[in-house]
C-alpha atoms as a PDB file:
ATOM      1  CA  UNK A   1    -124.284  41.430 106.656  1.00  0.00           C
ATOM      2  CA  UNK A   2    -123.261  37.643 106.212  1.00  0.00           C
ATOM      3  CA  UNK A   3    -126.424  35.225 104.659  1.00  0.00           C
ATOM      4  CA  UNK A   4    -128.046  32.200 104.777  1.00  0.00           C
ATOM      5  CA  UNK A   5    -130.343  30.451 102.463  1.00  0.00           C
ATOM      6  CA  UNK A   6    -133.639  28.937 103.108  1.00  0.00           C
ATOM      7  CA  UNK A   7    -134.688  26.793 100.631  1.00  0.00           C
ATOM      8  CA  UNK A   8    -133.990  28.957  97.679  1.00  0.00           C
ATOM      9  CA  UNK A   9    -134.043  32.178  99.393  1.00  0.00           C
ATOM     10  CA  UNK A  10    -130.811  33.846 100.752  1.00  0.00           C
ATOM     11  CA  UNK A  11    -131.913  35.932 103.919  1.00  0.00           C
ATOM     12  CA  UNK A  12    -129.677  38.214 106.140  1.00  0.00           C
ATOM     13  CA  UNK A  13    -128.847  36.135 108.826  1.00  0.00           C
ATOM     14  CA  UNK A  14    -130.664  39.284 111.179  1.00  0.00           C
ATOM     15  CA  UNK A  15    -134.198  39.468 109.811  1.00  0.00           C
ATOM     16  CA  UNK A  16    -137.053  42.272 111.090  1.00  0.00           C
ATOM     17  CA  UNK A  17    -140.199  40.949 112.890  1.00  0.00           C
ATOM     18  CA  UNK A  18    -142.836  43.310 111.843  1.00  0.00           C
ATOM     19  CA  UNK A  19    -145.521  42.129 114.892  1.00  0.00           C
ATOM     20  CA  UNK A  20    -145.053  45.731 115.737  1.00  0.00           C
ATOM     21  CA  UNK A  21    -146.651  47.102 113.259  1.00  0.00           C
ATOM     22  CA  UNK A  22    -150.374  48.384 113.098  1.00  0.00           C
ATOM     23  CA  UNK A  23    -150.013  47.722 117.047  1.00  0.00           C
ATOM     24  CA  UNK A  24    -147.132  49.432 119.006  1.00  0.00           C
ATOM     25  CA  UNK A  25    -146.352  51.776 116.267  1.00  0.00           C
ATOM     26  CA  UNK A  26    -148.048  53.634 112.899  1.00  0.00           C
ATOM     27  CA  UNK A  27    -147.038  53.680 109.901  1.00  0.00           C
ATOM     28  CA  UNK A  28    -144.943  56.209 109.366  1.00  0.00           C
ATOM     29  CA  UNK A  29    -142.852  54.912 112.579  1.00  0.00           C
ATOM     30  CA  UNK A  30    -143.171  51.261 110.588  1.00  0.00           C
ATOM     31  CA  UNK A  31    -141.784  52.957 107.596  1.00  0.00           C
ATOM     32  CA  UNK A  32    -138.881  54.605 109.390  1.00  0.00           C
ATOM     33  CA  UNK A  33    -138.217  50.855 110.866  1.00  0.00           C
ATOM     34  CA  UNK A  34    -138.296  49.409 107.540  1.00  0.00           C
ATOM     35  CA  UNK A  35    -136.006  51.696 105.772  1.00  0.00           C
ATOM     36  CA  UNK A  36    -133.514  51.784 108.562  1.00  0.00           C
ATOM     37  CA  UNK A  37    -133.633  47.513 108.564  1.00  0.00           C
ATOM     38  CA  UNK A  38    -132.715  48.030 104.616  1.00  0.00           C
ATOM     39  CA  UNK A  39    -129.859  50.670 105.174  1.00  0.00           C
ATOM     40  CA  UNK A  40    -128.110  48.069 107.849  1.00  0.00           C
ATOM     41  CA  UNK A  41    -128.237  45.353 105.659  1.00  0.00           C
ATOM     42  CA  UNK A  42    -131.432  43.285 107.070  1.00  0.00           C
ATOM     43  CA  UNK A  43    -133.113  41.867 103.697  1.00  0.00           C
ATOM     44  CA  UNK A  44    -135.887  39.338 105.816  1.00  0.00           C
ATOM     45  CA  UNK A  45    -138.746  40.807 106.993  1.00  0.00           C
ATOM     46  CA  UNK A  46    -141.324  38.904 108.714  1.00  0.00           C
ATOM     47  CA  UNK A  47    -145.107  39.859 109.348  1.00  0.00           C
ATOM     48  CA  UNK A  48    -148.228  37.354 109.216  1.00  0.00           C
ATOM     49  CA  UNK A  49    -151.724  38.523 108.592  1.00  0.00           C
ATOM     50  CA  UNK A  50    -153.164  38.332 111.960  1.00  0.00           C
ATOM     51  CA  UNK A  51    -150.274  40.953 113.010  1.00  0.00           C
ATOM     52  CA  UNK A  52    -151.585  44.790 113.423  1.00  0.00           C
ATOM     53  CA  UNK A  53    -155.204  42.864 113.128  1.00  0.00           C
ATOM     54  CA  UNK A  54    -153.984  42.716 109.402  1.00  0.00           C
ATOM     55  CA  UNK A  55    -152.083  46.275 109.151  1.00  0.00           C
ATOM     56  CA  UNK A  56    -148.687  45.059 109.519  1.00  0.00           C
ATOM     57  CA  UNK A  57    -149.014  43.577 106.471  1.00  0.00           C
ATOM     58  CA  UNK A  58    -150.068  47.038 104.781  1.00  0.00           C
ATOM     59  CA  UNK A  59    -147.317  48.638 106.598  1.00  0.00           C
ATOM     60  CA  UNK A  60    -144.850  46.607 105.395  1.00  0.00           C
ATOM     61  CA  UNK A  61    -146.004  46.711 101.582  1.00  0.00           C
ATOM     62  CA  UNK A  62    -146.413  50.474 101.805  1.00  0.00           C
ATOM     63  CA  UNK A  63    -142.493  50.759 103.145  1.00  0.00           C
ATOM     64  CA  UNK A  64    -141.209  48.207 100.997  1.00  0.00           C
ATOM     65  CA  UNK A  65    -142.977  49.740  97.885  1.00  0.00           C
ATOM     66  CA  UNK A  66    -139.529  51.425  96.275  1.00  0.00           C
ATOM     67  CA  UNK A  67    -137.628  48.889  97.333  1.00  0.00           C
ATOM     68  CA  UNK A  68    -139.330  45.258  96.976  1.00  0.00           C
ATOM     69  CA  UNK A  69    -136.491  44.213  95.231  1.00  0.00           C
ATOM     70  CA  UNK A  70    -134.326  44.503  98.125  1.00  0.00           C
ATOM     71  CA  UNK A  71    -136.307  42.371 100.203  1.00  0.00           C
ATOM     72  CA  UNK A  72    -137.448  38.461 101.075  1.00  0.00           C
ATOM     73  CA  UNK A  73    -141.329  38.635 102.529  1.00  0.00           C
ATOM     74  CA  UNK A  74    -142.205  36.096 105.084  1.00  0.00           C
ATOM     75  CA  UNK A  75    -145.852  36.111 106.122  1.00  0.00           C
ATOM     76  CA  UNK A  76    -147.730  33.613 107.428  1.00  0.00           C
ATOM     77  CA  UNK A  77    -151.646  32.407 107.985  1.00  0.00           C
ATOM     78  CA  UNK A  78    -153.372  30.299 109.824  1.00  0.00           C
ATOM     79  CA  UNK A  79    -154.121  32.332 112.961  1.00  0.00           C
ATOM     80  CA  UNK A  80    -157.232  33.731 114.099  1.00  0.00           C
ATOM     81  CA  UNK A  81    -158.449  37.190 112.532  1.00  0.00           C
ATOM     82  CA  UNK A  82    -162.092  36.742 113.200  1.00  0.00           C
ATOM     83  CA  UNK A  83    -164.790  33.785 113.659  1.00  0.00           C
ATOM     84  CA  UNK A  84    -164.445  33.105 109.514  1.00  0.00           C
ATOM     85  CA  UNK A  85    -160.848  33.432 108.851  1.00  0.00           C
ATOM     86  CA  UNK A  86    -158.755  30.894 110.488  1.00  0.00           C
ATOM     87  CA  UNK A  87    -156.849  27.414 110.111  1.00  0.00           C
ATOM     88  CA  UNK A  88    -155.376  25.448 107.736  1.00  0.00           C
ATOM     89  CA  UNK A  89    -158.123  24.228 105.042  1.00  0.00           C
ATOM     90  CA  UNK A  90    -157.607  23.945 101.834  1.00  0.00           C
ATOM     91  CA  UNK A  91    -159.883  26.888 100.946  1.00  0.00           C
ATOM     92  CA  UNK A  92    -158.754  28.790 103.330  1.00  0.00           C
ATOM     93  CA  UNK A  93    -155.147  28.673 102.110  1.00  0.00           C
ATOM     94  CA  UNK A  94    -156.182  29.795  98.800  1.00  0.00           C
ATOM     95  CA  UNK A  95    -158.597  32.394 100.639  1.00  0.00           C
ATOM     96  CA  UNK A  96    -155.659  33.578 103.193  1.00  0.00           C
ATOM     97  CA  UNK A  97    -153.217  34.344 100.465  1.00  0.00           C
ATOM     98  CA  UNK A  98    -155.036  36.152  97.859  1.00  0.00           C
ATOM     99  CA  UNK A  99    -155.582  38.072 100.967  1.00  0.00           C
ATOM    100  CA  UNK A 100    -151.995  38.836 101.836  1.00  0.00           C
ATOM    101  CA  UNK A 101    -150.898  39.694  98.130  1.00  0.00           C
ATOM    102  CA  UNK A 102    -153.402  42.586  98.243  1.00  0.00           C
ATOM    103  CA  UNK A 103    -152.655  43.705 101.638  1.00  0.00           C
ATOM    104  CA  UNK A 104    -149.145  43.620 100.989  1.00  0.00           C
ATOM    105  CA  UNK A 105    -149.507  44.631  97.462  1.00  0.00           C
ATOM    106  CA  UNK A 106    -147.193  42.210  95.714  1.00  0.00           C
ATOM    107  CA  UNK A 107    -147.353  39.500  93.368  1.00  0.00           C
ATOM    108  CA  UNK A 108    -145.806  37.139  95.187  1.00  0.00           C
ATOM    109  CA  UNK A 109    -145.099  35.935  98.356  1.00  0.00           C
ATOM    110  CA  UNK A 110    -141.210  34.719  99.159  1.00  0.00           C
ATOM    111  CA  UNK A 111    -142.086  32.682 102.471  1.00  0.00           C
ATOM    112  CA  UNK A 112    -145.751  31.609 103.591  1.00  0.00           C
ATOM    113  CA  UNK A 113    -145.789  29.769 106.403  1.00  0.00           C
ATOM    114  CA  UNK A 114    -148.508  27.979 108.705  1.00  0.00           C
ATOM    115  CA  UNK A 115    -148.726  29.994 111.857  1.00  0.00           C
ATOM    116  CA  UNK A 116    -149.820  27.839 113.721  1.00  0.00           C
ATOM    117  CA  UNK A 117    -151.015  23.756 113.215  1.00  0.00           C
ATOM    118  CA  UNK A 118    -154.130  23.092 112.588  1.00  0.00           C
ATOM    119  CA  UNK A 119    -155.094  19.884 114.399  1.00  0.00           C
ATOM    120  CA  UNK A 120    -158.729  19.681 112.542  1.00  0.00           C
ATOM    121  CA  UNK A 121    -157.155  19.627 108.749  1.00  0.00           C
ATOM    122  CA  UNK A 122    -154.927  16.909 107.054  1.00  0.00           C
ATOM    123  CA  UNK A 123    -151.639  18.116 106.710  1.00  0.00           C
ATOM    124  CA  UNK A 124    -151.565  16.481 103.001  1.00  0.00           C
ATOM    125  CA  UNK A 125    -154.937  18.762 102.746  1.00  0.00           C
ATOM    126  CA  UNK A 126    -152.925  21.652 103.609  1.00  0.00           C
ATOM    127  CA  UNK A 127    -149.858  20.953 101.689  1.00  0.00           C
ATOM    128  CA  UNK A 128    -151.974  20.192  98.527  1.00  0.00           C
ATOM    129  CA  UNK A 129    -153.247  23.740  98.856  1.00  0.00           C
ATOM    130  CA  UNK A 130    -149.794  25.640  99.211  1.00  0.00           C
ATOM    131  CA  UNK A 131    -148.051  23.433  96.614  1.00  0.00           C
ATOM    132  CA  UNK A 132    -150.880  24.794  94.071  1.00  0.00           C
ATOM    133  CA  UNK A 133    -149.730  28.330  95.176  1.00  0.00           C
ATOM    134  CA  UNK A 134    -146.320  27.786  94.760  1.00  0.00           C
ATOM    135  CA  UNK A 135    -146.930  26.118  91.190  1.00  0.00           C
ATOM    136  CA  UNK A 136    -149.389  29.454  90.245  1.00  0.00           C
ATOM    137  CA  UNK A 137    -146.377  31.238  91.004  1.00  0.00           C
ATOM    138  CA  UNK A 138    -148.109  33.282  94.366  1.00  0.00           C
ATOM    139  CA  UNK A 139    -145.410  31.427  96.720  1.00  0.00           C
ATOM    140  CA  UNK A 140    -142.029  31.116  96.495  1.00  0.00           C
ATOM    141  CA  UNK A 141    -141.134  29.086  99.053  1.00  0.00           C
ATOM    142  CA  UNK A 142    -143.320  27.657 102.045  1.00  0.00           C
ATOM    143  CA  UNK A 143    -142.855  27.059 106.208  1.00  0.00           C
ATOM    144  CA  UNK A 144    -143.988  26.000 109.409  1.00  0.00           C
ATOM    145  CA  UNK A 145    -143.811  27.455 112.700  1.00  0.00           C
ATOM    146  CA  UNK A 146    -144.741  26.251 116.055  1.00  0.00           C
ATOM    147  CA  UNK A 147    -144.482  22.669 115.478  1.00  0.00           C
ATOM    148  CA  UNK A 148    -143.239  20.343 116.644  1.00  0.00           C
ATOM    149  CA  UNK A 149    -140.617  17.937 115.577  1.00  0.00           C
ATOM    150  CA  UNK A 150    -143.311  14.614 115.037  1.00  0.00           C
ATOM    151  CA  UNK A 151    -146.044  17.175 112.991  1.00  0.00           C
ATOM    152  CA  UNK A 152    -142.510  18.103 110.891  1.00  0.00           C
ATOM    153  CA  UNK A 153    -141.702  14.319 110.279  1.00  0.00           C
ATOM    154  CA  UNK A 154    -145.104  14.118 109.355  1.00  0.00           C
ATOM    155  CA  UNK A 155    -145.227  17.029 107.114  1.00  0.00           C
ATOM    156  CA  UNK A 156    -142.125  15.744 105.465  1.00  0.00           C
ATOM    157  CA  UNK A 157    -143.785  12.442 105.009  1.00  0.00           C
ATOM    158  CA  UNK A 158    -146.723  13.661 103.053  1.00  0.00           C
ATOM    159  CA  UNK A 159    -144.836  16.230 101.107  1.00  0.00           C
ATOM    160  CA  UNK A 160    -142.728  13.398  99.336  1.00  0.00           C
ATOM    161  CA  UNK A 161    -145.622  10.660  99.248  1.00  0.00           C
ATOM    162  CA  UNK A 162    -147.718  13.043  97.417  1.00  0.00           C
ATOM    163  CA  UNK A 163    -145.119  14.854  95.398  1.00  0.00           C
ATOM    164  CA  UNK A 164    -146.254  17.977  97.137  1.00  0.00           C
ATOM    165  CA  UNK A 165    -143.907  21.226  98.076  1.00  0.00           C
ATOM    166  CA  UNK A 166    -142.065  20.923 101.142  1.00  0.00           C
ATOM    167  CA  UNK A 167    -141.475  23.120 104.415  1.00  0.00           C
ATOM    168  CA  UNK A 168    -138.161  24.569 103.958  1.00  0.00           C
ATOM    169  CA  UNK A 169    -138.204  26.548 107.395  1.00  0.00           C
ATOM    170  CA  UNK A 170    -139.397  26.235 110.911  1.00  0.00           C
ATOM    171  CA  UNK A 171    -139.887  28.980 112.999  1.00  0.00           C
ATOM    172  CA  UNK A 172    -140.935  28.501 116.536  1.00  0.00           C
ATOM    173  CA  UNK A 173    -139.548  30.149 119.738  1.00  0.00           C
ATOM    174  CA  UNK A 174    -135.733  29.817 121.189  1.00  0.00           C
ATOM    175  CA  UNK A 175    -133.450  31.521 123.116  1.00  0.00           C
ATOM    176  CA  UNK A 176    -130.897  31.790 125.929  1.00  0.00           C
ATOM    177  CA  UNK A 177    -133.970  31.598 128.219  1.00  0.00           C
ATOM    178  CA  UNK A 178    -136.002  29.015 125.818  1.00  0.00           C
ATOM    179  CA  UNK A 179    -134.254  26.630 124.746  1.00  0.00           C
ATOM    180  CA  UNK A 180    -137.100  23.920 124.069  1.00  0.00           C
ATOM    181  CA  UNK A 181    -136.016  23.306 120.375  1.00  0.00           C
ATOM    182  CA  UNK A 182    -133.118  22.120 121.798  1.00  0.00           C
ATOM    183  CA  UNK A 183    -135.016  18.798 122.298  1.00  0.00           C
ATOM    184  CA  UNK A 184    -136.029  17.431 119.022  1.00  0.00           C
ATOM    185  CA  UNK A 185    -136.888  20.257 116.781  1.00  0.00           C
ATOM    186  CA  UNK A 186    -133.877  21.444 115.923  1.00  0.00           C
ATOM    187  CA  UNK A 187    -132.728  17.925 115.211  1.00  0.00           C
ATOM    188  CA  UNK A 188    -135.814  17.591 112.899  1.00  0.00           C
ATOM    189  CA  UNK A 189    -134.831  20.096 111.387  1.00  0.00           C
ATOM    190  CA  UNK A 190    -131.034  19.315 110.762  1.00  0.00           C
ATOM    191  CA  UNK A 191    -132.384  15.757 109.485  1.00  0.00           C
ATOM    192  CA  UNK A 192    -134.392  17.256 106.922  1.00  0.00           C
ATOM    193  CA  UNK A 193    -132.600  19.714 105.710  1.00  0.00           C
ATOM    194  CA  UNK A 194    -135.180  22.406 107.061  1.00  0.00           C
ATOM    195  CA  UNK A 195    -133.779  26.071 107.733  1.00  0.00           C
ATOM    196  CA  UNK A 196    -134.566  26.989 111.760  1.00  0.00           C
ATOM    197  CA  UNK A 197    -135.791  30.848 112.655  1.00  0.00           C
ATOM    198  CA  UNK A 198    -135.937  31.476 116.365  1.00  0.00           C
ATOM    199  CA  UNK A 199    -138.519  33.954 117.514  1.00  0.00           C
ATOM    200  CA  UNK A 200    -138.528  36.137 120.482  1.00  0.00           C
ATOM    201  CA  UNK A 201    -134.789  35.300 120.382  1.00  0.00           C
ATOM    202  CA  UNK A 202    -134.127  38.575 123.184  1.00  0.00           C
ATOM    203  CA  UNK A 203    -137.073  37.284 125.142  1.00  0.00           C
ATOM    204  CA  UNK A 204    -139.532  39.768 124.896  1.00  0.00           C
ATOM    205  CA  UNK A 205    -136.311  42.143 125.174  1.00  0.00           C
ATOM    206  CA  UNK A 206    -135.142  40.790 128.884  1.00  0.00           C
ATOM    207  CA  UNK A 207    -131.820  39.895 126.923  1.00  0.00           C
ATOM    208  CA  UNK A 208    -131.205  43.356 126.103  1.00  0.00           C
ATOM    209  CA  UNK A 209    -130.279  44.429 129.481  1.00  0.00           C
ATOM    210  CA  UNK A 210    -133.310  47.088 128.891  1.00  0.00           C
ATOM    211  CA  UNK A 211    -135.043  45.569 132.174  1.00  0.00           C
ATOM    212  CA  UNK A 212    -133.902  45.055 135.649  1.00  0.00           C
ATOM    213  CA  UNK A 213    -134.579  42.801 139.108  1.00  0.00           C
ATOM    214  CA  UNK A 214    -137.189  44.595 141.229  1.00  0.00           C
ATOM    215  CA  UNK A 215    -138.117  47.103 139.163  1.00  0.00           C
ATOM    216  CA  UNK A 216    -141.146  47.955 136.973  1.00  0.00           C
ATOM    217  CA  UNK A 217    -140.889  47.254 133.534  1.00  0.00           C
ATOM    218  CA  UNK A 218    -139.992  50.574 131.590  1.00  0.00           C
ATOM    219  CA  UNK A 219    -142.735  52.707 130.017  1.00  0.00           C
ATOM    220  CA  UNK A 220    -142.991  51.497 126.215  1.00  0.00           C
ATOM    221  CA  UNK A 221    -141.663  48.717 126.250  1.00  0.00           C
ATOM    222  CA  UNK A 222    -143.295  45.161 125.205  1.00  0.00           C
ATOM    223  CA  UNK A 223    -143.513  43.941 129.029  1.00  0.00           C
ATOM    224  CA  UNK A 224    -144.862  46.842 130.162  1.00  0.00           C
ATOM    225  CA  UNK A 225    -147.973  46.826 128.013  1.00  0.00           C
ATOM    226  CA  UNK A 226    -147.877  42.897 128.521  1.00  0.00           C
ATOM    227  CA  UNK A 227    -150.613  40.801 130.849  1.00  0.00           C
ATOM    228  CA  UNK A 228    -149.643  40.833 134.433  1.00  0.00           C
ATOM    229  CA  UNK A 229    -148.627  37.273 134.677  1.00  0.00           C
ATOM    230  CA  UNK A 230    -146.981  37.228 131.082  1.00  0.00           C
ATOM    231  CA  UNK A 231    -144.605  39.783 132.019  1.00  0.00           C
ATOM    232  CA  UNK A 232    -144.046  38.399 135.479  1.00  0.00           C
ATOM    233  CA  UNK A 233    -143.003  35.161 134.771  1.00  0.00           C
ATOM    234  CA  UNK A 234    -140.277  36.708 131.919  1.00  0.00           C
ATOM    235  CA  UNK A 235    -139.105  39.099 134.974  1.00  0.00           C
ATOM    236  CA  UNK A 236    -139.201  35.909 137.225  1.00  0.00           C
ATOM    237  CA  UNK A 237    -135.904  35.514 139.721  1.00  0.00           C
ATOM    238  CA  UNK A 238    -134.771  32.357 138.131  1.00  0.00           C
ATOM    239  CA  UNK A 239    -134.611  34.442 134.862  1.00  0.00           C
ATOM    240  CA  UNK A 240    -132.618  37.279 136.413  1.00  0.00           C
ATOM    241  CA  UNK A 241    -130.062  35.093 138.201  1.00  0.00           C
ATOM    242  CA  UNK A 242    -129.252  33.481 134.552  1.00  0.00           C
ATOM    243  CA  UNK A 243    -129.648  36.879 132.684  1.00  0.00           C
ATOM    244  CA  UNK A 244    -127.326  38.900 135.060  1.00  0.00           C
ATOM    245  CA  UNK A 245    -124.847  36.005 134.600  1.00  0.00           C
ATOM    246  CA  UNK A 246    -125.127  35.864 131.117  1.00  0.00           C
ATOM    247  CA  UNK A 247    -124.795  39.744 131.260  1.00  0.00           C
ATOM    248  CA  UNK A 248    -121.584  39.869 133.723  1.00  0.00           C
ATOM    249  CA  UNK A 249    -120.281  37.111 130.866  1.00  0.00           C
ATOM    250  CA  UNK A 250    -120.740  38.806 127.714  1.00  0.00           C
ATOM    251  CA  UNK A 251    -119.035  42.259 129.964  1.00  0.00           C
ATOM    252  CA  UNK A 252    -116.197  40.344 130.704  1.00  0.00           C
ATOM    253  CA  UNK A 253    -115.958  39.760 126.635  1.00  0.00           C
ATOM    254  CA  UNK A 254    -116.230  43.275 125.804  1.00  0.00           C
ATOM    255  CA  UNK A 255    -119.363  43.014 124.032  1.00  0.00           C
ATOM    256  CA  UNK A 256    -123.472  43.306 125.004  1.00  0.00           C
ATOM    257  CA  UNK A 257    -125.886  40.795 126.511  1.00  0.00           C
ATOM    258  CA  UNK A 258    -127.627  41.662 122.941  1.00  0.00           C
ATOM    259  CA  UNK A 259    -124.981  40.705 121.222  1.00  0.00           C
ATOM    260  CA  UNK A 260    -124.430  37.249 123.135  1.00  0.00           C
ATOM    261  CA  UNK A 261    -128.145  36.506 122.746  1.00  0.00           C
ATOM    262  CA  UNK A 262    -127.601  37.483 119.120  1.00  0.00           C
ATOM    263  CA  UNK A 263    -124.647  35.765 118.094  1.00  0.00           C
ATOM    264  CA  UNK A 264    -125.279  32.797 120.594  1.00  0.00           C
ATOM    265  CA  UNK A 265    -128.314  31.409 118.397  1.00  0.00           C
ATOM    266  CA  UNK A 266    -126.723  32.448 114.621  1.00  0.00           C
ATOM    267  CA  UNK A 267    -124.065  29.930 115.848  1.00  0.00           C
ATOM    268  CA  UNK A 268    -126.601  27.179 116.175  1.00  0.00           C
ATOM    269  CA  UNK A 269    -126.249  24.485 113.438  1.00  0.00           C
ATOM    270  CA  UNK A 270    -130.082  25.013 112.092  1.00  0.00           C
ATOM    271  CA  UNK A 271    -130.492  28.520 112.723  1.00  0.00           C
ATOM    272  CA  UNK A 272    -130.911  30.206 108.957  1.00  0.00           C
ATOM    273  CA  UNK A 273    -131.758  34.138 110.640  1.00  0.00           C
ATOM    274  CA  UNK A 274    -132.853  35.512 113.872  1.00  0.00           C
ATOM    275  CA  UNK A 275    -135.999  38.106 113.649  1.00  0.00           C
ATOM    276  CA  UNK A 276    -136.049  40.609 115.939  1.00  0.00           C
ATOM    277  CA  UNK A 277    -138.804  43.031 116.377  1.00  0.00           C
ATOM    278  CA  UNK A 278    -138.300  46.692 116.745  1.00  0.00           C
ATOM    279  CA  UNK A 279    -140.207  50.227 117.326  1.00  0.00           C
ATOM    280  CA  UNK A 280    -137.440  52.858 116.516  1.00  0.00           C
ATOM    281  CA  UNK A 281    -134.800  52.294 114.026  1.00  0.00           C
ATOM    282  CA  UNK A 282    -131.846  52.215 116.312  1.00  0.00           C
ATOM    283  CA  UNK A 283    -133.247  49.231 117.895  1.00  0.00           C
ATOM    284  CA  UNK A 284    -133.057  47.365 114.517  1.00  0.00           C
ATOM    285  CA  UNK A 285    -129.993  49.078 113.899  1.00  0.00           C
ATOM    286  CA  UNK A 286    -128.350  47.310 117.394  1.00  0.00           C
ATOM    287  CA  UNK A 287    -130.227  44.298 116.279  1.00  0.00           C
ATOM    288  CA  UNK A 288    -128.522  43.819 112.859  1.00  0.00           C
ATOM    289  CA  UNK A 289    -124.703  44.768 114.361  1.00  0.00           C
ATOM    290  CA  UNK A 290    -125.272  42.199 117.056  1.00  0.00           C
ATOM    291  CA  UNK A 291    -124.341  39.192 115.329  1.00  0.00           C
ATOM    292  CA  UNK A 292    -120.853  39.319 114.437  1.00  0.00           C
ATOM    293  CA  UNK A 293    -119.452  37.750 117.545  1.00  0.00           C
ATOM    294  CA  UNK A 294    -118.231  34.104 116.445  1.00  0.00           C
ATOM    295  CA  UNK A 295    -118.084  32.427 119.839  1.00  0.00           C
ATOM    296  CA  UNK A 296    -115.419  29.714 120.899  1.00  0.00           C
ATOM    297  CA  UNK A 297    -116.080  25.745 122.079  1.00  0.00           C
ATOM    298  CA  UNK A 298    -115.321  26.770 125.529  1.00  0.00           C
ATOM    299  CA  UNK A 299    -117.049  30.144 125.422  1.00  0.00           C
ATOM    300  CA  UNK A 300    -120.476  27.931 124.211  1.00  0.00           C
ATOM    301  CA  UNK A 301    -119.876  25.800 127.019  1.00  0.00           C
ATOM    302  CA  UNK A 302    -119.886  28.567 129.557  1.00  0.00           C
ATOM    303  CA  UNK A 303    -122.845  30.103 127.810  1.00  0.00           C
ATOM    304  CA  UNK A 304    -124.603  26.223 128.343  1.00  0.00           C
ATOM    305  CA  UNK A 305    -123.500  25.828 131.963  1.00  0.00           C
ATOM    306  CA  UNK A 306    -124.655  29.300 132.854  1.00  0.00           C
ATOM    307  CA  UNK A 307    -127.888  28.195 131.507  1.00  0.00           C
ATOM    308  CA  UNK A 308    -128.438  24.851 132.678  1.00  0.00           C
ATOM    309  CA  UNK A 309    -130.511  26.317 135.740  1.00  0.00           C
ATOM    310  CA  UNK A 310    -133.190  26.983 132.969  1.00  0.00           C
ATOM    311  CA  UNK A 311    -133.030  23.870 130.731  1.00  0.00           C
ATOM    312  CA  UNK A 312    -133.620  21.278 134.280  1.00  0.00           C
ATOM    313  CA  UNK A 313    -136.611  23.211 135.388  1.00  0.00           C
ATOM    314  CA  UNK A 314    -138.456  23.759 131.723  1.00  0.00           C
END
């Protein structure tokens, strides 16, 4: 599998989201995930400790055990796991780490990122705390996700007036169906040299193909398990007439609406990897063979026009 770097970490350009794990599946079906990611070439797996209510993290240290050296561990902090353990302090950085290494049972972390910002703490406040982790040698690199492209600016701004690490990655949400970042973030991101990684980049798997107009979503799968109006407003109409369009495109191509969704964002100019979460190892194994398809001008523009519908009304 082609890579990218971020910062100085080369990643398969088709990383593993590991939100699965501890939830939808146990760990010996997290295991069998893991390996299979390995065997097709994924090297980036990415958990964060609120994920499993902290087991994916254990999950993912326990499969990895044999094989650390064949991996690149994101993780990432900052979200709630109780009343006391939350946000971006200082201590809590320190606090929220130590805690990761054990549950993940390594020395050092290759990615840490800030789930989520934390409005109530300085960003220099935070920064100080990760670049002390990344000088103890507990952090390789460190990242962002869900911000947006002013808190980068600003993040980039203290990171050089202090002398502190800097964010080498971003990782929010985008998509055929989401493509938000498309407004500044992904421009932040090129301007600073930051490495972009698109979550939910199948849309809670409607760009699989796996789900279909009028009909309940099927048993096991992410949607079906999901909040009423979650999962009706990702089954919405105006989805569906863009998917099946999208779908009827990528036909006419020869290849999969997976592999369009896939491909499509690994062709965007920021875009470092694409994490993909999975419950049975031929799902990761469809994931990682997805990406190969290198798409012409005109095909993008197609791709963008069939699209548009979504972009006016977001």
């Amino acid at each position: 599998m082609d890579t990218r770097m971020i910062g100085s970490l080369e990643v398969s350009v088709v990383g593993l989201g590991c939100n699965n794990f501890g939830g939808r599946i146990d760990e010996q079906r997290s295991a069998a995930v893991v390996h299979a990611a390995l065997d097709a070439g994924v090297t980036l797996f990415d958990t964060a400790d609120i994920y499993g209510s902290t087991k994916s993290e254990v999950f993912l240290g326990a499969a990895l055990a044999k094989r650390r050296h064949e991996a690149v561990i994101a993780t990432k902090f900052g979200g709630p796991i109780d009343d006391q353990r939350h946000g971006a302090s200082g201590a809590y950085v320190k606090q929220a780490a130590e805690a990761s290494l054990r549950r993940l049972g390594v020395e050092r972390i290759d990615l840490y990122q800030l789930h989520f910002p934390d409005q109530a703490v300085p960003i220099e406040e935070t920064l100080a705390a990760l670049d002390e982790l990344v000088r103890e040698g507990k952090v390789r690199e460190i990242g962002c996700s869900n911000f947006s492209a002013g808190m980068i600016e600003d993040a980039e701004r203290a990171s050089a007036t202090g002398q502190l690490a800097r964010f080498v990655s971003v990782q929010n949400e985008y998509s055929l169906l989401n493509r938000r970042p498309e407004r500044s973030v992904l421009g932040a991101c090129e301007k600073f040299g930051l490495g972009f990684i698109p979550y939910f980049p199948l849309a809670s798997g409607v760009l699989t193909g796996k789900y279909r107009r009028g009909e309940a979503p099927p048993a096991g799968t992410r949607l079906a398990g999901a909040p009423a109006e979650r999962a009706e407003k990702a089954l919405s109409d105006r989805n569906f007439d863009v998917v099946e369009r999208l779908e009827a495109f990528a036909s006419d191509h020869g290849r999969s609406l997976l592999d369009l969704a896939m491909s499509w964002l690994l062709q965007r100019t920021a875009v470092v990897s694409v994490i993909a979460g999975a419950t049975r190892p031929e799902q990761v194994q469809a994931n990682a063979a997805a990406s190969g398809w290198e798409l012409s001008a005109a095909e993008i523009a197609e791709v963008d026009a069939i699209t548009e519908p979504l972009t006016q009304k977001d």
